[in-house]
C-alpha atoms as a PDB file:
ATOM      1  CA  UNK A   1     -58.710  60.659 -55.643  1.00  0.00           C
ATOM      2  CA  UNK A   2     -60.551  60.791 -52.213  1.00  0.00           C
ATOM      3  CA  UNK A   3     -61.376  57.682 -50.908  1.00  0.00           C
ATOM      4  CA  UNK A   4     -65.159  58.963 -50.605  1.00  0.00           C
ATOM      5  CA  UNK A   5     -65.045  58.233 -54.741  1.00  0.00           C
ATOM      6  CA  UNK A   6     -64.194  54.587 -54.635  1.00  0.00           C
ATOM      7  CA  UNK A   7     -66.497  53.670 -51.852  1.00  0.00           C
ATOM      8  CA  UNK A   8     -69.940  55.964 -53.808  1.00  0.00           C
ATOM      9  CA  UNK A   9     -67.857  53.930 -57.118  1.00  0.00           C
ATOM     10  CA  UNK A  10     -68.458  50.558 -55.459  1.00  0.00           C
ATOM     11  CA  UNK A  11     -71.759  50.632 -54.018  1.00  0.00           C
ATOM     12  CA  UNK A  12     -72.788  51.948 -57.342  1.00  0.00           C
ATOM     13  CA  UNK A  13     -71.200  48.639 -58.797  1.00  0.00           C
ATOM     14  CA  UNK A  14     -72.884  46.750 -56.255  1.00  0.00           C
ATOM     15  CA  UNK A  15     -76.557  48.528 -57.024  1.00  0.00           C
ATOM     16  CA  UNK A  16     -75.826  47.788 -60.951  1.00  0.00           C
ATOM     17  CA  UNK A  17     -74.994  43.838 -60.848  1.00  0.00           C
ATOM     18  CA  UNK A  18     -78.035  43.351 -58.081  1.00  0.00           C
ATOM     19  CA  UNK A  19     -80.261  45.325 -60.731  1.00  0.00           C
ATOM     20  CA  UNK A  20     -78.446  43.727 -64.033  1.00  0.00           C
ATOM     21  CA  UNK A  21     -79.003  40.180 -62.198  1.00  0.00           C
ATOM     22  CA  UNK A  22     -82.869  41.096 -61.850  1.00  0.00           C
ATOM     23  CA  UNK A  23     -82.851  42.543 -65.780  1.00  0.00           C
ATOM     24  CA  UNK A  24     -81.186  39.049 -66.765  1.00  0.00           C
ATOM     25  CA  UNK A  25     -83.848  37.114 -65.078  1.00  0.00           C
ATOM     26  CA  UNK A  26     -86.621  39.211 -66.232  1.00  0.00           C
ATOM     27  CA  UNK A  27     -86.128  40.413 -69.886  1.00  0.00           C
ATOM     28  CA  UNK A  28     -83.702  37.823 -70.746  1.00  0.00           C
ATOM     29  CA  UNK A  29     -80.182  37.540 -72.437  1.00  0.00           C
ATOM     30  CA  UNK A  30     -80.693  40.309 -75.428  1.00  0.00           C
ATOM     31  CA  UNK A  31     -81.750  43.102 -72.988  1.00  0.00           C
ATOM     32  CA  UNK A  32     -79.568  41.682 -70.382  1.00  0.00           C
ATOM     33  CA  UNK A  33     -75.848  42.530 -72.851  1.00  0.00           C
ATOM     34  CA  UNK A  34     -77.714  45.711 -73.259  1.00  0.00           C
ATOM     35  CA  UNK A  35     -77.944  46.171 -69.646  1.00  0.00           C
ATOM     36  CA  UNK A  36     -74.290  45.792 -69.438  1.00  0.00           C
ATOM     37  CA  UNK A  37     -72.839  47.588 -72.432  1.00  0.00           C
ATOM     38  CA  UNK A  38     -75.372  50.365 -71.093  1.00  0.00           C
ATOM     39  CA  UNK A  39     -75.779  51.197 -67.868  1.00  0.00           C
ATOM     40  CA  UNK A  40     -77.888  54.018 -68.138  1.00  0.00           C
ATOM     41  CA  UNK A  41     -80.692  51.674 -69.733  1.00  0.00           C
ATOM     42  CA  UNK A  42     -80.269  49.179 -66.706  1.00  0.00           C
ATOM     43  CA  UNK A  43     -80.492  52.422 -64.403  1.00  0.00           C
ATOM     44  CA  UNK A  44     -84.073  53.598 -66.283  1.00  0.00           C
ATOM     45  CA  UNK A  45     -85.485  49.946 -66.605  1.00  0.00           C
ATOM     46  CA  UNK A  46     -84.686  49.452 -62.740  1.00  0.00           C
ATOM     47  CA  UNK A  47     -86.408  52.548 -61.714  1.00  0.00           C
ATOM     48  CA  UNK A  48     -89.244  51.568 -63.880  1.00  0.00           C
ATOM     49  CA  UNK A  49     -89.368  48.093 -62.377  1.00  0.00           C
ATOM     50  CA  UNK A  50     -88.722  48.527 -58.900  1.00  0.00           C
ATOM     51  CA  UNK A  51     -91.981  47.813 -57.136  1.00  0.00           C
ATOM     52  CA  UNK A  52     -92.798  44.670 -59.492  1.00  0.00           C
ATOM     53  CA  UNK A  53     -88.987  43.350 -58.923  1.00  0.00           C
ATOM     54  CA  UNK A  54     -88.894  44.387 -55.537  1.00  0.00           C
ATOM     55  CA  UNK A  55     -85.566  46.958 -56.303  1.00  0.00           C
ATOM     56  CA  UNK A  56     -86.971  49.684 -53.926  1.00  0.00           C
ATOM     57  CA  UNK A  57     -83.879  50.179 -51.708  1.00  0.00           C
ATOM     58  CA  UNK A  58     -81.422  49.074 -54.651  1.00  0.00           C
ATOM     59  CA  UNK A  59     -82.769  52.563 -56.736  1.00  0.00           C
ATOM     60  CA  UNK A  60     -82.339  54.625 -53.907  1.00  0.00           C
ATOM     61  CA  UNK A  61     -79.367  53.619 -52.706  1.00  0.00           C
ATOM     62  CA  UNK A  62     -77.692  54.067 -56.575  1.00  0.00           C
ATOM     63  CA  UNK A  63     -79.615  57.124 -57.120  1.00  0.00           C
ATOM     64  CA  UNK A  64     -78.399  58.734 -54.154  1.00  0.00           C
ATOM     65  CA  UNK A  65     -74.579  57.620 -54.829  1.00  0.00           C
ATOM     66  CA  UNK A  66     -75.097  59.058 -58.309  1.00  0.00           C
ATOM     67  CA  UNK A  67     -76.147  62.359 -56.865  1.00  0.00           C
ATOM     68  CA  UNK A  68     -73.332  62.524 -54.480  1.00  0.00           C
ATOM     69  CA  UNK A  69     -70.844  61.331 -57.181  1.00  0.00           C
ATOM     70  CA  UNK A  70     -71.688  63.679 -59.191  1.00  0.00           C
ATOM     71  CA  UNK A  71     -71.515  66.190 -56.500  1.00  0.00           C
ATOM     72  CA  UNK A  72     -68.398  65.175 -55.861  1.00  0.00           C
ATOM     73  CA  UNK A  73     -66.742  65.509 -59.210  1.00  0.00           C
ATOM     74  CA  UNK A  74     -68.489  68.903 -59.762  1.00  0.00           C
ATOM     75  CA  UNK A  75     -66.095  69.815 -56.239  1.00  0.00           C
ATOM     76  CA  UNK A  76     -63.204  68.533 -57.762  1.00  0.00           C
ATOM     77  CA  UNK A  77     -62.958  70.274 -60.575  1.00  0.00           C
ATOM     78  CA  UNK A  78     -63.126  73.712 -59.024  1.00  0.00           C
ATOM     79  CA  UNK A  79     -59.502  72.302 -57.587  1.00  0.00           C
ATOM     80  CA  UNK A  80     -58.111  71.892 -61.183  1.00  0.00           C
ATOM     81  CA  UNK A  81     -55.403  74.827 -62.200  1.00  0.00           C
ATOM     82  CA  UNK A  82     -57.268  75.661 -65.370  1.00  0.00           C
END
């Protein structure tokens, strides 16, 4: 794997725990677990939180590294011998 993956891979770690830390606070423990067994929902209720819980920068920051990862894998598998 390029080393480009694991860095996109970590700040889009980073991005999820500062938004799952802002769920927790805000919506509490039930929606919190869900925020962690599903990342996607953390992903949608951080987008449509981000100017009440101040998560601006965070969204853009993991939507772009979800773009490039993406981007990324899509290159990757044109390399595969299938």
């Amino acid at each position: 794997m390029s080393p480009l993956v694991y860095l996109i891979s970590a700040v889009s770690i980073v991005c999820w725990i500062m938004v799952l830390i802002k769920l927790f606070k805000k919506e509490g423990v039930g929606l919190g677990i869900l925020g962690i067994i599903c990342g996607l929902y953390t992903f949608i209720w951080g987008w449509l939180n981000h100017k009440k819980q101040n998560l601006t920068i965070v969204m853009i920051v993991w939507s772009v590294a979800a773009v490039v990862m993406g981007i990324t894998n899509a290159s990757m598998m044109k390399d595969l011998p299938y």
